[in-house]
C-alpha atoms as a PDB file:
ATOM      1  CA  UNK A   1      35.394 -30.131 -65.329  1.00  0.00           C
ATOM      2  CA  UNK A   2      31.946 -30.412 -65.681  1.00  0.00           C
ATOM      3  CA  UNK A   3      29.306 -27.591 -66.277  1.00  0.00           C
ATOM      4  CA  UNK A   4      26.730 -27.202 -63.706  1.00  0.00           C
ATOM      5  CA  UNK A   5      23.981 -28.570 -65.814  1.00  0.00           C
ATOM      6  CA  UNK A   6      25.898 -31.555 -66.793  1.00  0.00           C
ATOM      7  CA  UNK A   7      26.801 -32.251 -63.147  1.00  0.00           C
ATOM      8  CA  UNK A   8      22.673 -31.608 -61.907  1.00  0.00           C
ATOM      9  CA  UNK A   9      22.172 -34.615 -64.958  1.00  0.00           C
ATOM     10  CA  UNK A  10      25.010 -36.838 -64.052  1.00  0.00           C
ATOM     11  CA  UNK A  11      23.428 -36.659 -60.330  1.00  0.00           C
ATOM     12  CA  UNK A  12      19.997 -37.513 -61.547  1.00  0.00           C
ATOM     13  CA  UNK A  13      21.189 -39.842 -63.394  1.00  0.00           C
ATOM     14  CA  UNK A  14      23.039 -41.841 -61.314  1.00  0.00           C
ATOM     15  CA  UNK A  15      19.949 -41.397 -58.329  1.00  0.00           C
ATOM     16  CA  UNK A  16      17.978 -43.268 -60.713  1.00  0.00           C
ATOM     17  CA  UNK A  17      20.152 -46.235 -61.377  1.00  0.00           C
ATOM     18  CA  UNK A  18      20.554 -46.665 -57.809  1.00  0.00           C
ATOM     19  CA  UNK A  19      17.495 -47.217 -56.910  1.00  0.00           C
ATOM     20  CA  UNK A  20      17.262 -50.415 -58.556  1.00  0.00           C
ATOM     21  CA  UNK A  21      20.636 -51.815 -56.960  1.00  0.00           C
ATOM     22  CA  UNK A  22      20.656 -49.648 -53.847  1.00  0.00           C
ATOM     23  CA  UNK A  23      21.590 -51.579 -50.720  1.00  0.00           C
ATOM     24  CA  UNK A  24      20.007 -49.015 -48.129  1.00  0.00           C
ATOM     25  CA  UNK A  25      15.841 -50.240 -47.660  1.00  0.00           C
ATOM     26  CA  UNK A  26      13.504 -48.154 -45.914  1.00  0.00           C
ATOM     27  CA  UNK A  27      11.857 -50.896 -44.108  1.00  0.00           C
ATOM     28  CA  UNK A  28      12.433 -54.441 -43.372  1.00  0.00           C
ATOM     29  CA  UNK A  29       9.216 -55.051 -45.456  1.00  0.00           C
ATOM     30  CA  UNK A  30      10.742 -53.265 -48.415  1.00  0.00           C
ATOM     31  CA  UNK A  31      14.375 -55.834 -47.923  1.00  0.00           C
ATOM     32  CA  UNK A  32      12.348 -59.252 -48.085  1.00  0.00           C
ATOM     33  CA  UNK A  33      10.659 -57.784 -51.242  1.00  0.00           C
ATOM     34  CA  UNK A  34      13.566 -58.330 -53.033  1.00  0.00           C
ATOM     35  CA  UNK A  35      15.219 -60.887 -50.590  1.00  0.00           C
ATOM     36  CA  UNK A  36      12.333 -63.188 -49.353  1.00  0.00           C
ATOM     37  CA  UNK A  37      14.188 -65.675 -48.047  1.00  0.00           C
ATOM     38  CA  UNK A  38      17.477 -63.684 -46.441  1.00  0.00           C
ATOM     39  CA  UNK A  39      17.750 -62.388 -42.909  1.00  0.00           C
ATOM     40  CA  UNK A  40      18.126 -58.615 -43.014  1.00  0.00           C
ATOM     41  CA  UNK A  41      21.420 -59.243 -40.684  1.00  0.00           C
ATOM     42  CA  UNK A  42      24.159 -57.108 -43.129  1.00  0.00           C
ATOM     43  CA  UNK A  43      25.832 -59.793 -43.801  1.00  0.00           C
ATOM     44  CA  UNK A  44      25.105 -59.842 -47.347  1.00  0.00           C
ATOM     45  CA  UNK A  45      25.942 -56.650 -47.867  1.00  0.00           C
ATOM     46  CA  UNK A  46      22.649 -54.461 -47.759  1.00  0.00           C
ATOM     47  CA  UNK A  47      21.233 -52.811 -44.298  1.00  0.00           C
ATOM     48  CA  UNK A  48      17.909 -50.938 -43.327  1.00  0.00           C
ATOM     49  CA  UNK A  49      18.255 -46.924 -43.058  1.00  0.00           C
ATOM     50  CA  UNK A  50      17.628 -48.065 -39.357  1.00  0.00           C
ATOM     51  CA  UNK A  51      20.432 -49.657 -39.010  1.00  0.00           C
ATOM     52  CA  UNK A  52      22.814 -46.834 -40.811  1.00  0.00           C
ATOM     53  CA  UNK A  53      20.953 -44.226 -38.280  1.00  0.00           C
ATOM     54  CA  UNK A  54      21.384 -45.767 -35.145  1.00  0.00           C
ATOM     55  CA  UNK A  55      24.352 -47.459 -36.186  1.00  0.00           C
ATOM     56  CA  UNK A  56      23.471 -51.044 -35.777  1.00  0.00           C
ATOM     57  CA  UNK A  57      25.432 -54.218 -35.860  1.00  0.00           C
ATOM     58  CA  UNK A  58      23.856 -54.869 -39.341  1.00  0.00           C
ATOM     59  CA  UNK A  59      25.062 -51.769 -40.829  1.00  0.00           C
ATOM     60  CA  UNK A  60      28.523 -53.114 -38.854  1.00  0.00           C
ATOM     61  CA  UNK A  61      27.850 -56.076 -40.877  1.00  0.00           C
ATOM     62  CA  UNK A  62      27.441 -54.314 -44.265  1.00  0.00           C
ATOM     63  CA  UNK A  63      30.176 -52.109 -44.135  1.00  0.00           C
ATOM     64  CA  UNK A  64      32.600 -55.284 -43.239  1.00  0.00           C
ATOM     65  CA  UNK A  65      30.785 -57.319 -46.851  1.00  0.00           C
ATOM     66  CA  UNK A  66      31.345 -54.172 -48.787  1.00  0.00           C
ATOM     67  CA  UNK A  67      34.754 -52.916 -47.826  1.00  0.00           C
ATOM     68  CA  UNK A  68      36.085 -56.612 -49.340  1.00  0.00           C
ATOM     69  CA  UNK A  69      34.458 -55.759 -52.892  1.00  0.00           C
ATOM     70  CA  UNK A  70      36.384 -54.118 -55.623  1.00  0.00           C
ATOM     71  CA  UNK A  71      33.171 -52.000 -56.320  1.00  0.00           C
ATOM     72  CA  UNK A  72      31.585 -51.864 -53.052  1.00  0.00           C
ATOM     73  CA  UNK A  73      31.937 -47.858 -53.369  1.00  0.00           C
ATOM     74  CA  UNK A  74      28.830 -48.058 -55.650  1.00  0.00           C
ATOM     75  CA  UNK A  75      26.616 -49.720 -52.414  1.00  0.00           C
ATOM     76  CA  UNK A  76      26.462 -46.488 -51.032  1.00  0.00           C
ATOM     77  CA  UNK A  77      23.842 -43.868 -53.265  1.00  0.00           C
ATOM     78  CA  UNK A  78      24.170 -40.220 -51.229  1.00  0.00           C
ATOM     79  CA  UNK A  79      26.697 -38.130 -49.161  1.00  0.00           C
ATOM     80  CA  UNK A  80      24.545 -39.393 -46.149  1.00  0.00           C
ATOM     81  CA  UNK A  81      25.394 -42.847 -46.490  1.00  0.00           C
ATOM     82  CA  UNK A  82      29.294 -42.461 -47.333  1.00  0.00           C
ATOM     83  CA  UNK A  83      29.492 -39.914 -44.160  1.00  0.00           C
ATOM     84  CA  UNK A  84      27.886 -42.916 -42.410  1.00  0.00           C
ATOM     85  CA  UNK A  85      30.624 -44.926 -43.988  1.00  0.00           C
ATOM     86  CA  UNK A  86      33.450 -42.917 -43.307  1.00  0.00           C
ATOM     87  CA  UNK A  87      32.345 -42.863 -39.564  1.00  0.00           C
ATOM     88  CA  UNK A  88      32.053 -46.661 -39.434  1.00  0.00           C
ATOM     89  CA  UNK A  89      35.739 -47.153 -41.077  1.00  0.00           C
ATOM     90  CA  UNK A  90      37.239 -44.984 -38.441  1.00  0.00           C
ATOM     91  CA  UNK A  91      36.360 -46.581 -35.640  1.00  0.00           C
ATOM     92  CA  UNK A  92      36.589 -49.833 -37.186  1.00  0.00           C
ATOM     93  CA  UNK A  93      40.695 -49.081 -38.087  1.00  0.00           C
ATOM     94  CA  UNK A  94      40.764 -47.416 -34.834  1.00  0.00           C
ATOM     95  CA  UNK A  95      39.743 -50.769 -32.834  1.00  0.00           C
ATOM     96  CA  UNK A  96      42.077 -52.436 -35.384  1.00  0.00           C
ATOM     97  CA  UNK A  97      44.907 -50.548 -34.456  1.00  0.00           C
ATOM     98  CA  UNK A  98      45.611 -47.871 -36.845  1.00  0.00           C
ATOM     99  CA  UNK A  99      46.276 -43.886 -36.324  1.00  0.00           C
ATOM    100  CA  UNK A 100      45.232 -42.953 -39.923  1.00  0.00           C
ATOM    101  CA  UNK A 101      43.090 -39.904 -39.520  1.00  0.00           C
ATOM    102  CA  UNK A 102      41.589 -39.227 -42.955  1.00  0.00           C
ATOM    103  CA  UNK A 103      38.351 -40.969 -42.390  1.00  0.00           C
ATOM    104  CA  UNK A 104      38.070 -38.702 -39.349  1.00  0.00           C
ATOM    105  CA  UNK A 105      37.864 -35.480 -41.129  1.00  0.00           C
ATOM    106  CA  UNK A 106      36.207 -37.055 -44.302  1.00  0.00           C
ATOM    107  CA  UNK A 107      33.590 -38.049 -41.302  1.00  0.00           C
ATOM    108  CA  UNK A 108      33.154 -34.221 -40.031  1.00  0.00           C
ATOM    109  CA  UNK A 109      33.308 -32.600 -43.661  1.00  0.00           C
ATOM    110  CA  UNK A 110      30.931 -34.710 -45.217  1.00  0.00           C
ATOM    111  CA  UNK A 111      28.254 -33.833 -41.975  1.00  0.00           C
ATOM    112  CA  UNK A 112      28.990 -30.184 -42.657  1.00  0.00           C
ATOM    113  CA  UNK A 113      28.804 -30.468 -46.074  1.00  0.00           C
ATOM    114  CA  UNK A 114      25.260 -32.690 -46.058  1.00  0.00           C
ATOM    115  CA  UNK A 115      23.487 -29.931 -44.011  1.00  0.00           C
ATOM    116  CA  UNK A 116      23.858 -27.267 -47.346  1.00  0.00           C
ATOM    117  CA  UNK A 117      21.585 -29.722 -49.115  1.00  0.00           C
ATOM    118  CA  UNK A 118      18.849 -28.809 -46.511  1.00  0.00           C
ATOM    119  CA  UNK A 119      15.575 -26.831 -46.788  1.00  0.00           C
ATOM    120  CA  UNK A 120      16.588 -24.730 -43.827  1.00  0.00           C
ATOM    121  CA  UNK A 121      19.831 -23.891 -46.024  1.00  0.00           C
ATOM    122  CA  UNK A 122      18.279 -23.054 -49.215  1.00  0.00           C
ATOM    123  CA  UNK A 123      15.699 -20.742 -47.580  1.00  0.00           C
ATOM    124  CA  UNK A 124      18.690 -18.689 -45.704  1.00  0.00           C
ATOM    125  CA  UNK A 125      20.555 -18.079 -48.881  1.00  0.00           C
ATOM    126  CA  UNK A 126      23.540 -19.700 -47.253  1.00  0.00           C
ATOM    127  CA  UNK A 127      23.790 -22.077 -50.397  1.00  0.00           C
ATOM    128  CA  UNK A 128      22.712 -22.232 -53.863  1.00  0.00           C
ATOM    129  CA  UNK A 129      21.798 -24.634 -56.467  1.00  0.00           C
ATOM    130  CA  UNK A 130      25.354 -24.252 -58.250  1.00  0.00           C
ATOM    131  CA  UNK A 131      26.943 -25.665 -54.269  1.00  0.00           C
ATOM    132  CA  UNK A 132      24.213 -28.153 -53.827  1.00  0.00           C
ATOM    133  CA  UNK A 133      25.260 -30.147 -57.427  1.00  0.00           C
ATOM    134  CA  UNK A 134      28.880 -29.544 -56.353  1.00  0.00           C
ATOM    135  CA  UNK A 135      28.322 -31.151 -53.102  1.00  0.00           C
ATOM    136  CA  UNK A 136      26.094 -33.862 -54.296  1.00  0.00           C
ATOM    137  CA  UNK A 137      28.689 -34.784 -57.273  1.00  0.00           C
ATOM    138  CA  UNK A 138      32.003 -33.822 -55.411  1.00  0.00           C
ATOM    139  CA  UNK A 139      31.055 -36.341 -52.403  1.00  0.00           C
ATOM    140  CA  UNK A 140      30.632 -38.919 -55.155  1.00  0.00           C
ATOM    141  CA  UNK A 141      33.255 -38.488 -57.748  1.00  0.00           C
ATOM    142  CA  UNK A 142      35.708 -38.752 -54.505  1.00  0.00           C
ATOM    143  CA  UNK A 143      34.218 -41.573 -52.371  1.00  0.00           C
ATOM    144  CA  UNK A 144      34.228 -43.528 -55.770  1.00  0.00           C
ATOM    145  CA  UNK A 145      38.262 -42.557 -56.605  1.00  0.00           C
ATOM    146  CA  UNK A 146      39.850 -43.227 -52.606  1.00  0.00           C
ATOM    147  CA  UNK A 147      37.334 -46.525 -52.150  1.00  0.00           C
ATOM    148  CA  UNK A 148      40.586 -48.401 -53.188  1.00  0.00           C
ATOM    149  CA  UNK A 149      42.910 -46.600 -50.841  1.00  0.00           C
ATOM    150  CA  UNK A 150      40.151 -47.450 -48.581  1.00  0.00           C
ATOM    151  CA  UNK A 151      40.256 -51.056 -49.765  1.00  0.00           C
ATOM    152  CA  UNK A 152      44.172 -51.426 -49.487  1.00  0.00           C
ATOM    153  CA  UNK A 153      44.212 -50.048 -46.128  1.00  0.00           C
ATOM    154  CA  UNK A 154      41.808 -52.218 -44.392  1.00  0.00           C
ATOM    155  CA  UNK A 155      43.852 -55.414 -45.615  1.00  0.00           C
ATOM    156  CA  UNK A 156      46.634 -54.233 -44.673  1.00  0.00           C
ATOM    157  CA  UNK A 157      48.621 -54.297 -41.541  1.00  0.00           C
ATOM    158  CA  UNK A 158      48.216 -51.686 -38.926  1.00  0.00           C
ATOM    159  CA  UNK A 159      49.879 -48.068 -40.150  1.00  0.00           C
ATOM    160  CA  UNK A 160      50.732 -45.894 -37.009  1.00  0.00           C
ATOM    161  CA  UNK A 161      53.101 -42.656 -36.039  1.00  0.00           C
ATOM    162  CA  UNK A 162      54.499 -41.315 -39.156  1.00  0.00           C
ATOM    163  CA  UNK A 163      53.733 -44.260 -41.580  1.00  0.00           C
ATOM    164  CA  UNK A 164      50.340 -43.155 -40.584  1.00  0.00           C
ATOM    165  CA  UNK A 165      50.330 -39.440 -41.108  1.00  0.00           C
ATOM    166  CA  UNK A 166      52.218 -39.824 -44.445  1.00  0.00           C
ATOM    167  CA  UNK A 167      48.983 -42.067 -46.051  1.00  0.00           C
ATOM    168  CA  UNK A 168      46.794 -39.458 -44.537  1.00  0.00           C
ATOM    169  CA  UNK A 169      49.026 -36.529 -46.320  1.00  0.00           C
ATOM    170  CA  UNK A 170      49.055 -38.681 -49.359  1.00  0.00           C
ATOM    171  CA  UNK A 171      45.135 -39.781 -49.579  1.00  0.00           C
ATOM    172  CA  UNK A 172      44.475 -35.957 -48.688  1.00  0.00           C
ATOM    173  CA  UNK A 173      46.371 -34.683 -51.471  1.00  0.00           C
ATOM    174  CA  UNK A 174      44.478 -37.378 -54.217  1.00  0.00           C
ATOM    175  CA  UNK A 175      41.400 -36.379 -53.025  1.00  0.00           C
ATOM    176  CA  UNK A 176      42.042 -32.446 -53.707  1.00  0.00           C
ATOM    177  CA  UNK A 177      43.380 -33.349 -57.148  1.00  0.00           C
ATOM    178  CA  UNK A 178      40.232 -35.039 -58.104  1.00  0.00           C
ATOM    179  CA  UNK A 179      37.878 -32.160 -56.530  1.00  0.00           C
ATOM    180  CA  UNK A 180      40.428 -29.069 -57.994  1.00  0.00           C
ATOM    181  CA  UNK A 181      38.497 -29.195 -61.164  1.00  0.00           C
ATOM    182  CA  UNK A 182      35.104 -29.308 -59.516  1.00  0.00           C
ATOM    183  CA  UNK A 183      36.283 -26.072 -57.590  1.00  0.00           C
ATOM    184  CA  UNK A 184      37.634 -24.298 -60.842  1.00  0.00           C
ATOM    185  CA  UNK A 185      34.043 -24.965 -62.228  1.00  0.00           C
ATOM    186  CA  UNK A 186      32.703 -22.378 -59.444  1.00  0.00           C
ATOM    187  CA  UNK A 187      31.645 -19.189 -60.364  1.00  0.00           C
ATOM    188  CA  UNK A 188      33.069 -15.880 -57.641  1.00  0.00           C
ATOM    189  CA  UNK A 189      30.084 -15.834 -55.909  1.00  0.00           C
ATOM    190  CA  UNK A 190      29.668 -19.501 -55.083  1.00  0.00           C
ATOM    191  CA  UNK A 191      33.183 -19.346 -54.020  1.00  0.00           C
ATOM    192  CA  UNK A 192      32.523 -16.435 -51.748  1.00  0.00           C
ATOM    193  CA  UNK A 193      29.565 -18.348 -50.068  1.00  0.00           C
ATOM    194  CA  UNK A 194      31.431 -21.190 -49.822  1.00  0.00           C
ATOM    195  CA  UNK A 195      34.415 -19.469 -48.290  1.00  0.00           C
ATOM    196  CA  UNK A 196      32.278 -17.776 -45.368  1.00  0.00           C
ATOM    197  CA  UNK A 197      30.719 -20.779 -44.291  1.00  0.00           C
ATOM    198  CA  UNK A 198      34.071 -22.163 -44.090  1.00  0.00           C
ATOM    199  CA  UNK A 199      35.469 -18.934 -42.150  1.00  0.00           C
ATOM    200  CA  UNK A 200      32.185 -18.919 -39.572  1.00  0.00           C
ATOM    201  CA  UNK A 201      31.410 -16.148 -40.813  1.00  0.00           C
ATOM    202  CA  UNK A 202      27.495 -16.394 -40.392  1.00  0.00           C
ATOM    203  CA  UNK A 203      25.327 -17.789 -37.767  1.00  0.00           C
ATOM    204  CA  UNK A 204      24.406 -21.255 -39.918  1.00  0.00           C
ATOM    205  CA  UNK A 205      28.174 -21.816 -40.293  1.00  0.00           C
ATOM    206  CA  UNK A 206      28.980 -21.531 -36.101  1.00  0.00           C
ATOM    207  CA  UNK A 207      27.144 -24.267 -35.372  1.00  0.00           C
ATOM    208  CA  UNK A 208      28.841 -26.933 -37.742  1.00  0.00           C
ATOM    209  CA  UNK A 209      31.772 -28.473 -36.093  1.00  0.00           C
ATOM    210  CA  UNK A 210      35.991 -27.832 -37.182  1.00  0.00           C
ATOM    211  CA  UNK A 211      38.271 -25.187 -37.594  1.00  0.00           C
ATOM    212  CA  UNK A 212      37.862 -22.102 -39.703  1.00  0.00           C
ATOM    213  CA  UNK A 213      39.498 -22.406 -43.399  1.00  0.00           C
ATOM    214  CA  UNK A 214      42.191 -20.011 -43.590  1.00  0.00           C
ATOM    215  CA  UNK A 215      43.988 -19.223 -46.961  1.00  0.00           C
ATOM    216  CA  UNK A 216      42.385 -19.785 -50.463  1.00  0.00           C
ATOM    217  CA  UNK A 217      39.392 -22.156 -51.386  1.00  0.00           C
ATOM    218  CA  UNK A 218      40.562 -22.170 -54.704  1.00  0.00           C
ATOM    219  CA  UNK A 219      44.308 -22.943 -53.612  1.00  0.00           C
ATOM    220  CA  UNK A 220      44.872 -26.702 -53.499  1.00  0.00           C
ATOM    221  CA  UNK A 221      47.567 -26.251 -51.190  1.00  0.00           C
ATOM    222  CA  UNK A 222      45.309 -24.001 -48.521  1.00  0.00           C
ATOM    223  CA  UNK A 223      43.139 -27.047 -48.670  1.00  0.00           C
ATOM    224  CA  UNK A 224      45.458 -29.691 -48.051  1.00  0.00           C
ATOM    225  CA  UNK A 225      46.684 -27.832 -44.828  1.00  0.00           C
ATOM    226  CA  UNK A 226      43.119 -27.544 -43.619  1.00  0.00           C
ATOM    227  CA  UNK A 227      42.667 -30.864 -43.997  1.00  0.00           C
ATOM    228  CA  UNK A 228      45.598 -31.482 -42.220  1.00  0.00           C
ATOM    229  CA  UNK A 229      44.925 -28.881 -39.185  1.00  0.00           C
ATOM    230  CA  UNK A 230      41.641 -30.900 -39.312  1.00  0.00           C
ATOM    231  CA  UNK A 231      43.267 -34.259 -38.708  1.00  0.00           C
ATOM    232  CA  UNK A 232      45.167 -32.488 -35.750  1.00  0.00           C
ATOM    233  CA  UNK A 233      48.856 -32.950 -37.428  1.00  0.00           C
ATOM    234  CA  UNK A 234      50.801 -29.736 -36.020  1.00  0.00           C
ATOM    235  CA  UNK A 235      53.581 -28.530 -38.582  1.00  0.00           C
ATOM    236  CA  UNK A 236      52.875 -31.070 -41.725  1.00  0.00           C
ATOM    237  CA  UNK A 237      55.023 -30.543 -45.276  1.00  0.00           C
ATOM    238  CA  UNK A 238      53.282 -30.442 -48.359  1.00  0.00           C
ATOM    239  CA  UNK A 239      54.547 -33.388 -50.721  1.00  0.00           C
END
């Protein structure tokens, strides 16, 4: 439960030690700076922005080296890279065999939520800097916490039909415990921004894909059934 401020610090904070051990280079150039002698293939863990954008088999590549480490969550610095991520581990479970879902709607919230941090955004008034920290520190705080689940999935044998939607329901439900305080944090009128985007009710907030939130933001269990309408499971039970 972290004020504002302290989240706008933790944020910078943690920007700045990333940039020394961030795996994402802006050029090939800027890679064999620090690895001279490597081939910029992903194998090793790190990828160009290049490769993350057009979704190359080095990114691929990455993704596979960094799943395997215990604190690979930390290889990926913005909300842009783990939405990246969260698309890559969905198809890669789907080719694998799975029916899990949760990296599916992780996939389409994190898009929506990455276009708030934009300049077209701000200048609307559709967001704020209160949503923007809450954004920035929420993607982070719960990338970090389910990278295990994340982990302990991809090992694991293929989970399909309802051994499939009961890890989604479960992963869905850790990850609105660890955001609940984040969204008690909010003062009435960030809420009430946040709630219209999430209704359509304004132009910006039509074009961003996924069904309109019904119920209360600030109701854990409204959220869990979105994200559960979002993962396209018809009449789910709350655990």
């Amino acid at each position: 439960m972290l004020p504002v401020k302290k989240i706008l610090i933790s944020c910078l904070l943690f920007f700045i030690i990333n940039l020394a051990e961030a795996k994402e280079f802006r050029s090939i150039a800027a890679y064999l700076e620090v690895f001279p002698k490597a081939i910029p293939n992903g194998k090793d863990g790190n990828w160009l922005k290049s490769d993350r954008l057009k979704n190359t088999t080095a990114w691929k590549n990455a993704n596979k080296f960094n799943i395997r480490l215990e604190n690979g969550f930390q290889e990926y610095a913005d909300i842009a890279e783990r939405s990246a991520f969260y698309h890559w581990f969905q198809h890669q479970t789907d080719s694998l065999g799975f029916e899990t879902k949760w990296s599916y709607a992780a996939t389409i919230t994190t898009r929506k939520l990455e276009k708030l941090l934009t300049q077209p955004a701000k200048l609307s008034g559709i967001t704020n800097p209160e949503i923007c920290a809450f954004v920035t520190e929420g993607s982070r705080v719960i990338f970090d916490d389910i990278w295990k689940s994340l982990r302990l999935l991809y090992t694991s044998k293929p989970l399909t039909g309802k051994a499939a939607e009961t890890w989604d329901a479960d992963l869905l439900l850790q990850e609105q415990k660890i955001i609940e305080p984040y969204y008690q944090e909010l003062s009435a009128a960030t809420i009430k921004k946040l709630e219209k985007l999430l209704r359509k009710e304004n132009f910006f907030s039509r074009l961003m894909p996924g069904y309109e939130f019904e119920g209360n933001l600030l109701n854990l269990r409204d959220r869990w059934y979105y994200g559960m309408k979002m993962m396209h499971y018809p009449n789910p039970k709350f655990p």
